[in-house]
Protein backbone atom coordinates (compact mmCIF):
# COMPACT_ATOMS: atom_id res chain seq x y z
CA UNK A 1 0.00 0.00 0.00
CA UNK A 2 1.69 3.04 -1.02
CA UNK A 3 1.05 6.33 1.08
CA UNK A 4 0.21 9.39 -1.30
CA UNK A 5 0.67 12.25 0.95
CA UNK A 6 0.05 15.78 -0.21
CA UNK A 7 2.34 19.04 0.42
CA UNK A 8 -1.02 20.76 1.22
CA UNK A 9 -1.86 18.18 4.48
CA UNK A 10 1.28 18.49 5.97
CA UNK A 11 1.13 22.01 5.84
CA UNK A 12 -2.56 22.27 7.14
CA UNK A 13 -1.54 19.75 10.32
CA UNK A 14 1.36 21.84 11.01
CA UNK A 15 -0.60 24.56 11.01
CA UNK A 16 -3.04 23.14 13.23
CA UNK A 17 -0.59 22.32 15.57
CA UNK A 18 1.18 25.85 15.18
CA UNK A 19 -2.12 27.52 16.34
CA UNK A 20 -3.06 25.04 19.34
CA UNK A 21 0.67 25.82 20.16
CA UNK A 22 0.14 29.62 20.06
CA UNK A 23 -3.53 29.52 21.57
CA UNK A 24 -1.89 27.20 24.34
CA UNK A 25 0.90 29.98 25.34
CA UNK A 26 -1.83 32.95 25.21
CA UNK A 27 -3.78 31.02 27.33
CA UNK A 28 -1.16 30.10 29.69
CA UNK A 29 0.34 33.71 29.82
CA UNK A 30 -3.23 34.97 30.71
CA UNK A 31 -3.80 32.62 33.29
CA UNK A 32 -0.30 33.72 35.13
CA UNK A 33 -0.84 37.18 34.95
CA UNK A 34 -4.44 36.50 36.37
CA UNK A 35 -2.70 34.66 39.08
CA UNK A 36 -0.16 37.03 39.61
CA UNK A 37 -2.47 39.73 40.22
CA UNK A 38 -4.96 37.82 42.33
CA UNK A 39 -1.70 36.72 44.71
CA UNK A 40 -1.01 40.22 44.51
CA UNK A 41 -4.88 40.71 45.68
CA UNK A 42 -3.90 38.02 48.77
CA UNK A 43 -0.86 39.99 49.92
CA UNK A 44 -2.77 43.33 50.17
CA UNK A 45 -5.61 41.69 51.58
CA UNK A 46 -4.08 41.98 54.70
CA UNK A 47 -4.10 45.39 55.56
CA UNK A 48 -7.89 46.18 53.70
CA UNK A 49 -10.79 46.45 55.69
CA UNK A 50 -12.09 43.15 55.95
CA UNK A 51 -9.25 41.14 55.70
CA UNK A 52 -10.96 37.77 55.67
CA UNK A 53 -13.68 38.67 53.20
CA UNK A 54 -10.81 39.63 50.42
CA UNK A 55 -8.78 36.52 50.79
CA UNK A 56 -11.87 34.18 50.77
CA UNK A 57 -12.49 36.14 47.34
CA UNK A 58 -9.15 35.90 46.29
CA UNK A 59 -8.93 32.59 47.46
CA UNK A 60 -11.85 32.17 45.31
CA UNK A 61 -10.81 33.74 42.29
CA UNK A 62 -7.71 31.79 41.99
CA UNK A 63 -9.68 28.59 42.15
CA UNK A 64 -11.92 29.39 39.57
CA UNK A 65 -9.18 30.82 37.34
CA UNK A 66 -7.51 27.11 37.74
CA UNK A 67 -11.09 25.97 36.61
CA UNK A 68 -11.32 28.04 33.54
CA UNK A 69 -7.71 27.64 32.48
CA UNK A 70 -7.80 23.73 32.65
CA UNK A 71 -11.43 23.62 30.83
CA UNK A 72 -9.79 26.26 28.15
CA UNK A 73 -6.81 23.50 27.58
CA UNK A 74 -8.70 20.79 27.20
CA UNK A 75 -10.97 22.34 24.72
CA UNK A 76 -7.85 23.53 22.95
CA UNK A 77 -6.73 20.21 22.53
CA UNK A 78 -9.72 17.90 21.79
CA UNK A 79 -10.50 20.82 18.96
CA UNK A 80 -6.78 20.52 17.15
CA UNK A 81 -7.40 16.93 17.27
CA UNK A 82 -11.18 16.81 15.67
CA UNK A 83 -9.54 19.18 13.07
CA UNK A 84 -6.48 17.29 12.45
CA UNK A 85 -8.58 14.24 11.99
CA UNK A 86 -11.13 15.89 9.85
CA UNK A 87 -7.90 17.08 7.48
CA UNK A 88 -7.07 13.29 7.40
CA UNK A 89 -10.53 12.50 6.05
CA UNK A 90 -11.17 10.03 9.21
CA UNK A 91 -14.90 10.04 9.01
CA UNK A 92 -15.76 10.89 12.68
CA UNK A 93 -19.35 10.54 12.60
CA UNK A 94 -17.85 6.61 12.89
CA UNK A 95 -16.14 8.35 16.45
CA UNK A 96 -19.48 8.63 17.69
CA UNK A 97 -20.83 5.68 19.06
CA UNK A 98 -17.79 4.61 20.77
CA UNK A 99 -17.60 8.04 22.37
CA UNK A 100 -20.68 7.46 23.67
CA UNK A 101 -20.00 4.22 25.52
CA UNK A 102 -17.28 5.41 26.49
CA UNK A 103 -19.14 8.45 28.48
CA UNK A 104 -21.55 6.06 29.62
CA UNK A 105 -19.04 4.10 31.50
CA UNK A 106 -17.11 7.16 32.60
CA UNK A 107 -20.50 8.73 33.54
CA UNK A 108 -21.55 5.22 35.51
CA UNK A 109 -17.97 4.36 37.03
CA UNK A 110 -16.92 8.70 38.18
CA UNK A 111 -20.50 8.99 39.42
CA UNK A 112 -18.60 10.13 42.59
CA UNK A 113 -16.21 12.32 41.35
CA UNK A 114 -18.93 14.33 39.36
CA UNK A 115 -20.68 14.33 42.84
CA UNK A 116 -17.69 15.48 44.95
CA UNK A 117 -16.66 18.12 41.83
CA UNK A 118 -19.85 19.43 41.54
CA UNK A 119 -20.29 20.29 45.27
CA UNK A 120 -16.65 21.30 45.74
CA UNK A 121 -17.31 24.10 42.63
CA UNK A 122 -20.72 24.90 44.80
CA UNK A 123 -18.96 25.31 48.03
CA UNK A 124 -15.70 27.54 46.33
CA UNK A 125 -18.64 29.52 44.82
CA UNK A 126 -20.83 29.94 47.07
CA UNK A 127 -18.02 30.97 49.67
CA UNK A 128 -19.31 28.37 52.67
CA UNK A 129 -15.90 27.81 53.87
CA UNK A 130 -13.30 29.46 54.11
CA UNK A 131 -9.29 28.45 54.51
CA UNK A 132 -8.82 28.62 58.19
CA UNK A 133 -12.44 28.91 59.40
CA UNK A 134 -12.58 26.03 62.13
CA UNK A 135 -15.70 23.82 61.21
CA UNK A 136 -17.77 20.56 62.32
CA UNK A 137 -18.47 18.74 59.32
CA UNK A 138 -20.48 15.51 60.40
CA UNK A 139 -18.60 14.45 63.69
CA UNK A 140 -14.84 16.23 62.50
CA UNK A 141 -14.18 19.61 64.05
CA UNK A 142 -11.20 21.28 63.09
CA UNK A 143 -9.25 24.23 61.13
CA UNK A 144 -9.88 24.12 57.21
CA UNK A 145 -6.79 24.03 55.72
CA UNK A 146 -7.52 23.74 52.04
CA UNK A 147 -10.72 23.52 49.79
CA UNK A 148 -10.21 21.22 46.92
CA UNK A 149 -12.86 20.42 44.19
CA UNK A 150 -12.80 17.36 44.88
CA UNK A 151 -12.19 17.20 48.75
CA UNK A 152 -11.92 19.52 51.47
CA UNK A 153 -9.22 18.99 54.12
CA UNK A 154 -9.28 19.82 57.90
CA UNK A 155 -6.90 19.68 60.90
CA UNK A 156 -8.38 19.22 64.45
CA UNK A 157 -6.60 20.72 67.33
CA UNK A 158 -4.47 17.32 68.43
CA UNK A 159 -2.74 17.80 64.57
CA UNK A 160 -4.61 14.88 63.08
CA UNK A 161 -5.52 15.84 58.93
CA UNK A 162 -8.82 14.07 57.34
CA UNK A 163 -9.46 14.63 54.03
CA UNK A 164 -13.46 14.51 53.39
CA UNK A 165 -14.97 14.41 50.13
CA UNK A 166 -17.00 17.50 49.07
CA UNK A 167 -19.94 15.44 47.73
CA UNK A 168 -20.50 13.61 51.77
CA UNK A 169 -20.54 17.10 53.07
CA UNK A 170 -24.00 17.51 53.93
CA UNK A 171 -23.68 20.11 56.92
CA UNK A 172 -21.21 22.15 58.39
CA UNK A 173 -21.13 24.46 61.18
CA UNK A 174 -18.81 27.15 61.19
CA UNK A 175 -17.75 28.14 64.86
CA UNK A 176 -17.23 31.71 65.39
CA UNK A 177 -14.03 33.26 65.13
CA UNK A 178 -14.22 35.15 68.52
CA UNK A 179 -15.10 31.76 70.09
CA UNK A 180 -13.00 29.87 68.22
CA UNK A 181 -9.70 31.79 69.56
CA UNK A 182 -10.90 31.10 73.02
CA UNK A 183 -11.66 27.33 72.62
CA UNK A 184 -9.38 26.69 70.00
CA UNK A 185 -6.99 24.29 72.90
CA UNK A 186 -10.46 23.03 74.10
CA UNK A 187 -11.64 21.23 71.14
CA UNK A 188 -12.26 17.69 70.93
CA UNK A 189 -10.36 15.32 68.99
């Protein structure tokens, strides 16, 4: 079988890839001035007027910007290749029906993950918790020490870390922080 290759398609892939290439470092130059100024934004936060109010936003902001960007490269890529194999003449309306069993087993086996993603982006969001807020979630009690999408992690007071997944958090009451500077050697394990 003898390959007939055309000047034309080689030129059209590389230019395919020349773009994703280009879109890739625009994207990834926006992204780290976005997070440059938003760190910027946690730095100062420190000496505003509400302190804690401007790094949960920050906080916030930064999250959501890793959101974006990683949505934004995916995108990017699963576009280059759809064109790339378009350019080839791979028919990919024959793509189709494996792609869909394909999502139906993700979808069935990450049913989970979606759960636990889809309330971590609620709780980053909707600002429930904060990094460093101290917190009973179900029988835990301790110091929130980073918000994931996926999970959220605590420290109690004796040092111990648990890492519970955003999707079994069903309640959570935040302790005051007047209260919680008074108590904060008095809380249970």
């Amino acid at each position: 079988m003898k390959w007939n290759i055309e000047p034309d398609l080689i030129w059209s892939v590389a230019a395919i890839f020349a773009a994703t290439l280009v879109l890739w470092l625009l994207i990834s130059g926006a992204a780290k001035r976005a997070r440059n100024r938003f760190v910027a934004l946690l730095e100062a936060a420190s000496s505003g007027e509400d302190p804690q109010h401007e790094v949960e936003v920050a906080s916030r902001r930064i999250t959501a910007l890793r959101l974006v960007v990683s949505a934004g490269r995916y995108a990017l890529v699963i576009a280059a290749l759809l064109m790339i194999l378009r350019r080839l003449n791979v028919p990919l309306d024959s793509l189709l029906l494996p792609a869909g069993f394909l999502g139906a087993a993700l979808g069935l086996g990450a049913q989970n993950l979606v759960r636990d993603i889809v309330a971590g982006l609620f709780i980053v969001f909707e600002g429930q918790l904060a990094v460093g807020d101290t917190v009973r979630i179900g029988g835990t009690i301790g110091r929130v020490e980073q918000i994931g999408l996926r999970i959220t992690t605590l420290r109690d007071t004796s040092g111990h870390l648990f890492s519970l997944p955003n999707g079994t958090i069903a309640t959570v009451r935040k302790c005051p922080r007047r209260r919680v500077l008074q108590r904060s050697v008095r809380l249970p394990a």
